[in-house]
C-alpha atoms as a PDB file:
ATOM      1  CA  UNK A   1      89.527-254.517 -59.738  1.00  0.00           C
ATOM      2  CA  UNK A   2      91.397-251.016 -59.822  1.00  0.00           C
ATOM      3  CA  UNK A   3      89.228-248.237 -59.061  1.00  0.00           C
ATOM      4  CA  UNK A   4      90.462-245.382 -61.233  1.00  0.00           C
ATOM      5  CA  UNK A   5      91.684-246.826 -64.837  1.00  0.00           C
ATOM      6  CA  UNK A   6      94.856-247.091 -64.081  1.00  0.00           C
ATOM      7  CA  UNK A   7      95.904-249.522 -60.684  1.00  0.00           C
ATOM      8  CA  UNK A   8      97.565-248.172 -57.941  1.00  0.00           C
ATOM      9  CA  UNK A   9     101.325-249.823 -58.651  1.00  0.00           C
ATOM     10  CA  UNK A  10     101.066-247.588 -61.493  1.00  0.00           C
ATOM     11  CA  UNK A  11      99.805-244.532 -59.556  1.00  0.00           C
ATOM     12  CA  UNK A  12     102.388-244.960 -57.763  1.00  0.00           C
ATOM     13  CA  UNK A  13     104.817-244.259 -61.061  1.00  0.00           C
ATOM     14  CA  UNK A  14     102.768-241.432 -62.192  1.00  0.00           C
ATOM     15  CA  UNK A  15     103.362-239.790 -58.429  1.00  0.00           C
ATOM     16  CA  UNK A  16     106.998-239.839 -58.921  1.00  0.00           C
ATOM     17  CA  UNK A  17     107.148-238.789 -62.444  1.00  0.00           C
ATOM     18  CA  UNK A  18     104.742-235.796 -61.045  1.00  0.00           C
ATOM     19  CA  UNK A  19     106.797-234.698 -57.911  1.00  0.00           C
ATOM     20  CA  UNK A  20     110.064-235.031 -59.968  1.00  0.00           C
ATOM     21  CA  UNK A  21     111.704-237.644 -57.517  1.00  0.00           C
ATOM     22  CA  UNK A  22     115.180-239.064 -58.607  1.00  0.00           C
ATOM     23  CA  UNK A  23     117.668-240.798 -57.296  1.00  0.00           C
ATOM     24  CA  UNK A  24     118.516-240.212 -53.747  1.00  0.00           C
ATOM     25  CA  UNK A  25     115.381-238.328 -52.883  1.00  0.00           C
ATOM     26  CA  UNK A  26     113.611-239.571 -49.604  1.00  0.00           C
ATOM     27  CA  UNK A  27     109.566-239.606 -49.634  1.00  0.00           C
ATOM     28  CA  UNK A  28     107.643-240.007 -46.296  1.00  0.00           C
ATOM     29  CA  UNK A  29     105.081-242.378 -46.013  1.00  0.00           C
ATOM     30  CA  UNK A  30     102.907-238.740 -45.029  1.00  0.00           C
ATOM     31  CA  UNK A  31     103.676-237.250 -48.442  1.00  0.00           C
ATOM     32  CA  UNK A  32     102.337-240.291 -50.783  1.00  0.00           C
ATOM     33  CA  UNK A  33      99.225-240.503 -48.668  1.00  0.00           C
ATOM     34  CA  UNK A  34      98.852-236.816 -48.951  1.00  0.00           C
ATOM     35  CA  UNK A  35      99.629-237.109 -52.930  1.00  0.00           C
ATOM     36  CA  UNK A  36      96.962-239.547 -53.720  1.00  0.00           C
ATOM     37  CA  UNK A  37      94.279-237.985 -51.566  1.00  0.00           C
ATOM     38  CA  UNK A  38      94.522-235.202 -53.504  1.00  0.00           C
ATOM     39  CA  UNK A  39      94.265-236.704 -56.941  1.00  0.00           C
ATOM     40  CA  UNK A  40      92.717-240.016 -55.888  1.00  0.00           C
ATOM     41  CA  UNK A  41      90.728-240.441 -52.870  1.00  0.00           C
ATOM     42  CA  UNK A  42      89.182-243.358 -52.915  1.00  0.00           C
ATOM     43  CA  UNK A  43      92.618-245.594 -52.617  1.00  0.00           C
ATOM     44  CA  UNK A  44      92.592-245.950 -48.930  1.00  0.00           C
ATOM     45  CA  UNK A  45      95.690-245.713 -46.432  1.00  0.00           C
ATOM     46  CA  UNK A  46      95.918-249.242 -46.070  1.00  0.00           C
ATOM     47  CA  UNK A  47      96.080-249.696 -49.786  1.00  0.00           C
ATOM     48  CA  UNK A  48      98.990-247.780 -50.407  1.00  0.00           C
ATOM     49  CA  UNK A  49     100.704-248.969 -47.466  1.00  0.00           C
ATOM     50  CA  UNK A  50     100.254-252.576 -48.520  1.00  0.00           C
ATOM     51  CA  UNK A  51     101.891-251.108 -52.483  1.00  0.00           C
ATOM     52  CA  UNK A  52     105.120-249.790 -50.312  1.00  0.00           C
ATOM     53  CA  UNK A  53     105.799-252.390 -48.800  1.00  0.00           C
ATOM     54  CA  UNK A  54     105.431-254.422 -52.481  1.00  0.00           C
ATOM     55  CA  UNK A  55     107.375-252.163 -54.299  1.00  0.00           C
ATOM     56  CA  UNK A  56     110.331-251.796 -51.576  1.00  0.00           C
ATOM     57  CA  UNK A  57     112.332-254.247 -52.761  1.00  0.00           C
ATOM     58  CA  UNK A  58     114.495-254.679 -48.995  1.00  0.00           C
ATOM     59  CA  UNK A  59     110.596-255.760 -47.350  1.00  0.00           C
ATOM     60  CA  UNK A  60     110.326-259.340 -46.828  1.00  0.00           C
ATOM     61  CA  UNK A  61     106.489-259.018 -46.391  1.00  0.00           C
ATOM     62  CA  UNK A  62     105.968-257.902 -50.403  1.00  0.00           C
ATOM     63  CA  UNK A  63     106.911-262.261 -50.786  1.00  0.00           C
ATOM     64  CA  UNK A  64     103.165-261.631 -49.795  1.00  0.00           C
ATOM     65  CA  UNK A  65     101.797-259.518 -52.304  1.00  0.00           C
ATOM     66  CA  UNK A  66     102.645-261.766 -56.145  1.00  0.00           C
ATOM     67  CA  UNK A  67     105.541-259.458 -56.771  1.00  0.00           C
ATOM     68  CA  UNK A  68     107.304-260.334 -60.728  1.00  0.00           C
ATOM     69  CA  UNK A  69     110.749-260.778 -60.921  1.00  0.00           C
ATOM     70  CA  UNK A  70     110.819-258.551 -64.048  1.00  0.00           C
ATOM     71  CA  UNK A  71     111.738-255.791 -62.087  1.00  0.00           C
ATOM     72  CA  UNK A  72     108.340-254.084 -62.598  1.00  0.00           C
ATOM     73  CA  UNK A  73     107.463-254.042 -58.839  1.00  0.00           C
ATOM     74  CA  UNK A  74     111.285-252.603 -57.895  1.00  0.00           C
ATOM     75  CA  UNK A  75     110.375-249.077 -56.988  1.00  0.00           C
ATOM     76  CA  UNK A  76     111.492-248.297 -53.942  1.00  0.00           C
ATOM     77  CA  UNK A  77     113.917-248.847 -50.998  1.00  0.00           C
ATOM     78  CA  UNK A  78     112.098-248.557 -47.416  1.00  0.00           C
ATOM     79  CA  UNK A  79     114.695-246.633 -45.040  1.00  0.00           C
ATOM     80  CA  UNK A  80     112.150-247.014 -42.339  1.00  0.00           C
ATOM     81  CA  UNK A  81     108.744-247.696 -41.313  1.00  0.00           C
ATOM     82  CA  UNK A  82     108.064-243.670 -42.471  1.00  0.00           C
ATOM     83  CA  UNK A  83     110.569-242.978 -44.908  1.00  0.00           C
ATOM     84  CA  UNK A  84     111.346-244.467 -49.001  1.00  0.00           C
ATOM     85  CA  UNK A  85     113.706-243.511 -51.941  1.00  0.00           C
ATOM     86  CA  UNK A  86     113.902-244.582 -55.226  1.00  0.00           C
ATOM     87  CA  UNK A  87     115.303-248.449 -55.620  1.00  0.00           C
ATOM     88  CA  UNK A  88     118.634-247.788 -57.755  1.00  0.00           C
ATOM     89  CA  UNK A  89     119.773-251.583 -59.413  1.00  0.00           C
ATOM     90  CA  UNK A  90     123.734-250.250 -59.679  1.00  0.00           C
ATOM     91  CA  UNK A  91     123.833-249.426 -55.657  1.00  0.00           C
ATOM     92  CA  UNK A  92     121.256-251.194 -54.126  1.00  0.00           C
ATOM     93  CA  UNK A  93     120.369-254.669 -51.921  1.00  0.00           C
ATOM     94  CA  UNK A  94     119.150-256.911 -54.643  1.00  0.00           C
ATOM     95  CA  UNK A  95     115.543-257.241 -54.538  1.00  0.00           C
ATOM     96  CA  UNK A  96     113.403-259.637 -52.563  1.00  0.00           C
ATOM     97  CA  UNK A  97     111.269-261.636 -54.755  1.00  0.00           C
ATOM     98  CA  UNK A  98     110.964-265.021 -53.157  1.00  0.00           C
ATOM     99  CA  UNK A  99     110.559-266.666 -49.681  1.00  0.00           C
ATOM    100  CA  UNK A 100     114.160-268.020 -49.309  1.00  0.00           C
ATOM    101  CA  UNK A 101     115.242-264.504 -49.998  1.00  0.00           C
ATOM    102  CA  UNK A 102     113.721-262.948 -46.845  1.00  0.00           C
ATOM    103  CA  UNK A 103     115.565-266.078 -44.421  1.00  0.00           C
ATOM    104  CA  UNK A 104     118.475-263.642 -43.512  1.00  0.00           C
ATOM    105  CA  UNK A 105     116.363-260.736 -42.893  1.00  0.00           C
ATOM    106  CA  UNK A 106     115.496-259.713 -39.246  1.00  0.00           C
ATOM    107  CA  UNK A 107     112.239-258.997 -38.956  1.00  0.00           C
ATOM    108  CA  UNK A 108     110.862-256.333 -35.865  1.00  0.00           C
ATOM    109  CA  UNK A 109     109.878-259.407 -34.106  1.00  0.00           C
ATOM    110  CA  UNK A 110     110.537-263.712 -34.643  1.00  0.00           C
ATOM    111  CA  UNK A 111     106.974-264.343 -36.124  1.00  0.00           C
ATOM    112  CA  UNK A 112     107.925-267.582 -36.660  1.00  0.00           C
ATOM    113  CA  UNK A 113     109.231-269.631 -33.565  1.00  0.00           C
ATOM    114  CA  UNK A 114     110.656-273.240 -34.261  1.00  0.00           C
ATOM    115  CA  UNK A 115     108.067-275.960 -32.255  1.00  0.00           C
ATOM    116  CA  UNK A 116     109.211-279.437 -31.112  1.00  0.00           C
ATOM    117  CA  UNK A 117     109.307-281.169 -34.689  1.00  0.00           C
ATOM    118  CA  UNK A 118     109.008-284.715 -32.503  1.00  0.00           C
ATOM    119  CA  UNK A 119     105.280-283.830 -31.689  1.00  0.00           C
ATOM    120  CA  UNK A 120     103.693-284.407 -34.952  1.00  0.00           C
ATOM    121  CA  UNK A 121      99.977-283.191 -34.398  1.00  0.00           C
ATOM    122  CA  UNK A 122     101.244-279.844 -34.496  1.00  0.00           C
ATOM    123  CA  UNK A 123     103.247-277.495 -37.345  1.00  0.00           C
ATOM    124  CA  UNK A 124     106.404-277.203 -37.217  1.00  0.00           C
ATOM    125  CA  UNK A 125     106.232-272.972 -37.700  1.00  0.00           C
ATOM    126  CA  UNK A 126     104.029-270.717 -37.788  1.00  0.00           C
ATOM    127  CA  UNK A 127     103.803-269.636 -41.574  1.00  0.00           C
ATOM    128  CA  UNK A 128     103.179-273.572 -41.979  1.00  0.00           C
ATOM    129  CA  UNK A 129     100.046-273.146 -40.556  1.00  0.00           C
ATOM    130  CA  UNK A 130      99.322-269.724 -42.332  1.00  0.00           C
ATOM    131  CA  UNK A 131     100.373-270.920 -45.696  1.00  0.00           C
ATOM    132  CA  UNK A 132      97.734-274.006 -45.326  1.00  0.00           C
ATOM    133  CA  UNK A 133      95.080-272.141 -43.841  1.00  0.00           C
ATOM    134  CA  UNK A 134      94.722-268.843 -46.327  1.00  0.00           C
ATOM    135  CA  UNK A 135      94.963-271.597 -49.002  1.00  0.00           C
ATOM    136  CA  UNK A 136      91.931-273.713 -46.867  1.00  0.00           C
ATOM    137  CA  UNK A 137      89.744-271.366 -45.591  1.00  0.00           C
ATOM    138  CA  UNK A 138      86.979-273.188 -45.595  1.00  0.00           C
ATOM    139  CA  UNK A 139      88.587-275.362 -42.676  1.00  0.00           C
ATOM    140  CA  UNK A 140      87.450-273.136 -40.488  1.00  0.00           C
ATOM    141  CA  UNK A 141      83.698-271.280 -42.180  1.00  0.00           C
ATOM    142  CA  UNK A 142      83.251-272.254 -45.984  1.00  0.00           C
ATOM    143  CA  UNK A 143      81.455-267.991 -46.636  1.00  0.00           C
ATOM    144  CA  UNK A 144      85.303-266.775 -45.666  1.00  0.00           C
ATOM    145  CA  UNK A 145      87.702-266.033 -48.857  1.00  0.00           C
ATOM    146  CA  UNK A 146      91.435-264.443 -48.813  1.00  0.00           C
ATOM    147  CA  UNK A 147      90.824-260.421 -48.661  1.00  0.00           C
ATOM    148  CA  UNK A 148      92.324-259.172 -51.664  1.00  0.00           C
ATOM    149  CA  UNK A 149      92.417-256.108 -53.311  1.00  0.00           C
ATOM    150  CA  UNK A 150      94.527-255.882 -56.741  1.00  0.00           C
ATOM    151  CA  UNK A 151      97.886-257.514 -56.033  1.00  0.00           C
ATOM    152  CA  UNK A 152      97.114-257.254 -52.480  1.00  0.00           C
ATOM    153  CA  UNK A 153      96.534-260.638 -50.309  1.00  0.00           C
ATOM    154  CA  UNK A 154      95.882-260.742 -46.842  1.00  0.00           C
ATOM    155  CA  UNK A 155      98.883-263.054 -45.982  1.00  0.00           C
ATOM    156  CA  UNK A 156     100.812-260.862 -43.706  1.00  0.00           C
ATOM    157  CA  UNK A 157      99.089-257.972 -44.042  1.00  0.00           C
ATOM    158  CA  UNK A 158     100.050-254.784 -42.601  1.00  0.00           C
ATOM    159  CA  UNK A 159      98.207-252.865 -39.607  1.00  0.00           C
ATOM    160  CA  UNK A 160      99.823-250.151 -38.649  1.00  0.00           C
ATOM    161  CA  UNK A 161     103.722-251.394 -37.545  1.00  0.00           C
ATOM    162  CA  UNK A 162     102.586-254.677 -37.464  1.00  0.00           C
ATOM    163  CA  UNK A 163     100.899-257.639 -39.629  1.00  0.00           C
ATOM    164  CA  UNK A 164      97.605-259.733 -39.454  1.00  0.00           C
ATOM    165  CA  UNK A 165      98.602-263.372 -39.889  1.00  0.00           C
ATOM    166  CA  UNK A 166      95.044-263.781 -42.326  1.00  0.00           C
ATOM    167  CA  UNK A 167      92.841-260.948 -43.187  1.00  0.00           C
ATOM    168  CA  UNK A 168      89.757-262.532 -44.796  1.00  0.00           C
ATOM    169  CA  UNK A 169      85.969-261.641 -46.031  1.00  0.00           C
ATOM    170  CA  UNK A 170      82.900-263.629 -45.444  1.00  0.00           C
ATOM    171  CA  UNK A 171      80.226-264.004 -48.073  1.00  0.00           C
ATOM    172  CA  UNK A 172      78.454-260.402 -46.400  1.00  0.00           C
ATOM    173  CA  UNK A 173      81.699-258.667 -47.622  1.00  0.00           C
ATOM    174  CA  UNK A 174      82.280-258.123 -43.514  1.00  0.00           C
ATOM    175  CA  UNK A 175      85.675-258.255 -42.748  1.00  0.00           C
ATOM    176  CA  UNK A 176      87.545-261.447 -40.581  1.00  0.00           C
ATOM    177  CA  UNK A 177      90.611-260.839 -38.536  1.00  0.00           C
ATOM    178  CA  UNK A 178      92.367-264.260 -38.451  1.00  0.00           C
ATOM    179  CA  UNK A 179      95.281-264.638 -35.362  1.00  0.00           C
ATOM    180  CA  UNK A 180      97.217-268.099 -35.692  1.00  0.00           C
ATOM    181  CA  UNK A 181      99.408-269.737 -32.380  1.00  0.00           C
ATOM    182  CA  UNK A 182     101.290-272.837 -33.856  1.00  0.00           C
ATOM    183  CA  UNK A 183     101.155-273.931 -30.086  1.00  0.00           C
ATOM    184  CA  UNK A 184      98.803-273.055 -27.291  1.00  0.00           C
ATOM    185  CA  UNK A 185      97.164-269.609 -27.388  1.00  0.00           C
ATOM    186  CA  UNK A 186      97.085-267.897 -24.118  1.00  0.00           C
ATOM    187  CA  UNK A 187      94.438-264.849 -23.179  1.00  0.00           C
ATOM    188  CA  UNK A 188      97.498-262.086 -24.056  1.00  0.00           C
ATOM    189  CA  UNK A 189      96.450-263.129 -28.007  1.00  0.00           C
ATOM    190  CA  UNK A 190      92.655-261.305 -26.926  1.00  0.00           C
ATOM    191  CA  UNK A 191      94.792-257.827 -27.150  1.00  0.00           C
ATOM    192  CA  UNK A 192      96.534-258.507 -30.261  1.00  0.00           C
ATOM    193  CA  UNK A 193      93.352-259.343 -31.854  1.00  0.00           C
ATOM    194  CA  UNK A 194      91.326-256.512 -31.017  1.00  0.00           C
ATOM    195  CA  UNK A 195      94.044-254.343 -31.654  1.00  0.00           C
ATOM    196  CA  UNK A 196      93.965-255.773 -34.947  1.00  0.00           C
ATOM    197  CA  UNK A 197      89.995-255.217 -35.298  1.00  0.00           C
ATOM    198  CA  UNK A 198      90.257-251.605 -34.536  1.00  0.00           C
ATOM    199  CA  UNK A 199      92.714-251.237 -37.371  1.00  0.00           C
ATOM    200  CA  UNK A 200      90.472-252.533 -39.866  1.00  0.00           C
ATOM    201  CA  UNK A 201      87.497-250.864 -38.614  1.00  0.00           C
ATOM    202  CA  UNK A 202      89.447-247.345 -38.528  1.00  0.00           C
ATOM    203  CA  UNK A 203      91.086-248.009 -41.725  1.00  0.00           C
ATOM    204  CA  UNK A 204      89.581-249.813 -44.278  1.00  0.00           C
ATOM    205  CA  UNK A 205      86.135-251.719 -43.472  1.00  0.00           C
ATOM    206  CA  UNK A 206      83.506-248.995 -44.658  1.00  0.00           C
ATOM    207  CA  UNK A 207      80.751-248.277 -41.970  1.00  0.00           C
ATOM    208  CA  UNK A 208      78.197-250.752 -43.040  1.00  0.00           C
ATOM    209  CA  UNK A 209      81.383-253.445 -42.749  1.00  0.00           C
ATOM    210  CA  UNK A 210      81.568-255.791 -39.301  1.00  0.00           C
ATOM    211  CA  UNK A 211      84.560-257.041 -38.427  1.00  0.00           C
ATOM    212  CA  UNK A 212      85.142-260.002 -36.163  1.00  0.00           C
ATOM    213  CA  UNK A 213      88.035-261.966 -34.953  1.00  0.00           C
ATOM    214  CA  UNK A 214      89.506-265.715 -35.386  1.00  0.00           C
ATOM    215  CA  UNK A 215      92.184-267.398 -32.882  1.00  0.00           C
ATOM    216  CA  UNK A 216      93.202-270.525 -34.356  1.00  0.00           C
ATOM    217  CA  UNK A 217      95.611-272.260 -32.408  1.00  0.00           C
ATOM    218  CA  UNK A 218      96.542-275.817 -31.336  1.00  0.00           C
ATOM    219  CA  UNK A 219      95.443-275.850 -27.802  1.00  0.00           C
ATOM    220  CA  UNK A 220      93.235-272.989 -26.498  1.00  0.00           C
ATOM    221  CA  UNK A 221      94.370-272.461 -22.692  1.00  0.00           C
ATOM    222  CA  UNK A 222      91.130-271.876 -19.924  1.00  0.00           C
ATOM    223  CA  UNK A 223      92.523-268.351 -19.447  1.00  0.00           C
ATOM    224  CA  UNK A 224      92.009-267.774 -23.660  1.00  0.00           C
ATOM    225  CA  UNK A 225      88.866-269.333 -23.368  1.00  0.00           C
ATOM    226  CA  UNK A 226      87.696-267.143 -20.043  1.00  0.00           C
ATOM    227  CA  UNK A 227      88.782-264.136 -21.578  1.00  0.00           C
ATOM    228  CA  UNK A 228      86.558-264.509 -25.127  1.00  0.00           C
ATOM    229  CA  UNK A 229      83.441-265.587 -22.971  1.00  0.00           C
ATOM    230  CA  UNK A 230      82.554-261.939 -23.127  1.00  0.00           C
ATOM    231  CA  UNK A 231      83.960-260.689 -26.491  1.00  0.00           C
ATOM    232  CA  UNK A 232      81.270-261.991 -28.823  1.00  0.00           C
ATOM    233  CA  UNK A 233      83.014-261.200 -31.803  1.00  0.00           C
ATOM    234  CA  UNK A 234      85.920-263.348 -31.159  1.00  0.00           C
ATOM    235  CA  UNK A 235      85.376-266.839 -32.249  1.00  0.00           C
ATOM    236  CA  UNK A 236      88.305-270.019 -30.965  1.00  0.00           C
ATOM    237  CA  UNK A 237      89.246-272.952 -33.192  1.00  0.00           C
ATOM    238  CA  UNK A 238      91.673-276.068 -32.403  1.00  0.00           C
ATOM    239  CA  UNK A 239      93.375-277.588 -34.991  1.00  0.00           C
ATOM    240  CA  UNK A 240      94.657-281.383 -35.479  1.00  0.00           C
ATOM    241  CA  UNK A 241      96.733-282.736 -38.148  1.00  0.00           C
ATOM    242  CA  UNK A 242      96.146-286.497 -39.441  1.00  0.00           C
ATOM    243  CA  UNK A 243      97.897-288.376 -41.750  1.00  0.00           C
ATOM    244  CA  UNK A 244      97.281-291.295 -43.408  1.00  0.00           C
ATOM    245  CA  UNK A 245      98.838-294.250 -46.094  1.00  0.00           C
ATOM    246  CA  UNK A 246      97.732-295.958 -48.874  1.00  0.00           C
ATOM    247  CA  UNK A 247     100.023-299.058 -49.552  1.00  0.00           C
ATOM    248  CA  UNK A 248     100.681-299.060 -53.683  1.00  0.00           C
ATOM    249  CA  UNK A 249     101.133-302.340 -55.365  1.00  0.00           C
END
């Protein structure tokens, strides 16, 4: 639900039309967040950065965010993490609307290593396990439900330079940082996930909002499991995979 009457992708529109950006102007990432605290407040940092990374059509993350094809999410072109111009369709990369689009991308980092496809009790990548997990939440607590604000998910969502695999609420409206490891999780994930916590609890839970952290990964290593025993707020999950057939006559 948008908090002002109009949502934010069309804030966003009304901000350019106001500051009189055409083509081949550059905006800094400083600049909208200073234009919409001015006139709207209450959209939070990590709101609008989620929106420019949806409406840059070069960012593989806005796959993420239900982008249309109709061009009405093609707003910008992200130069860098700081800096945006206005997405012309005559010069431009064509726009990123679906997962096969972003394969030839390179990302800051390979979130998505390639595991041992013999060993079937585990995913094959990572975003396997992401993909069937935001869709299953209640796998691992039946309260928790995707975060999502507007047209924002929290598949891949951003925090700071970086992304949270699963950002989720439980059914107090407290906030759940979700890391996945396709493979074994080792104790350097406890850093990661913190960081992660911190983010959310600087920039978007509200004071009266915990947040706590999930490692879900297919074996949890002693050192993982040594290194949680004294962060309460850090909870550790295994996961198995089963199949099973049903002969049809």
């Amino acid at each position: 639900m948008a908090i002002y009457d109009k949502p934010v992708k069309l804030l966003f529109r009304e901000m350019i039309k106001e500051l009189a950006i055409n083509q081949g102007y550059v905006i800094t990432r400083e600049k909208v967040f200073a234009w919409f605290n001015e006139r709207y407040p209450k959209i939070k940092k990590s709101t609008l950065s989620c929106h420019l990374l949806r409406l840059s059509v070069n960012a593989p993350s806005r796959i993420h965010y239900n982008i249309k094809s109709t061009g009405d999410d093609d707003l910008f072109v992200q130069i860098d993490s700081q800096h945006f111009k206005l997405y012309d369709p005559l010069s431009d990369i064509k726009p990123i609307y679906i997962e096969k689009d972003a394969e030839n991308i390179v990302t800051d980092e390979e979130r998505y290593p390639v595991q041992d496809e013999s060993n079937n009790s585990e995913f094959a990548y990572e975003k396997d396990l992401q993909n069937f997990l935001s869709r299953n939440l209640h796998y691992i607590d039946p309260c928790l439900t995707l975060y999502n604000d507007e047209d924002i998910s929290g598949i891949e969502f951003p925090a700071g330079n970086r992304f949270i695999d699963i950002l989720a609420v439980d059914n107090s409206n407290n906030y759940v940082v979700i890391e996945l490891k396709v493979s074994r999780g080792f104790d350097r994930v406890v850093g990661q996930i913190l960081r992660y916590i911190s983010w959310i609890r600087q920039n978007l839970a509200e004071p009266h909002q915990q947040v706590r952290g999930i490692i879900v990964a297919r074996k949890i290593s002693e050192d993982l499991k040594l290194a949680c025993s004294e962060v309460s707020h850090i909870e550790l999950y295994e996961y198995e995979l089963s199949v099973s057939l049903k002969k049809i006559i």
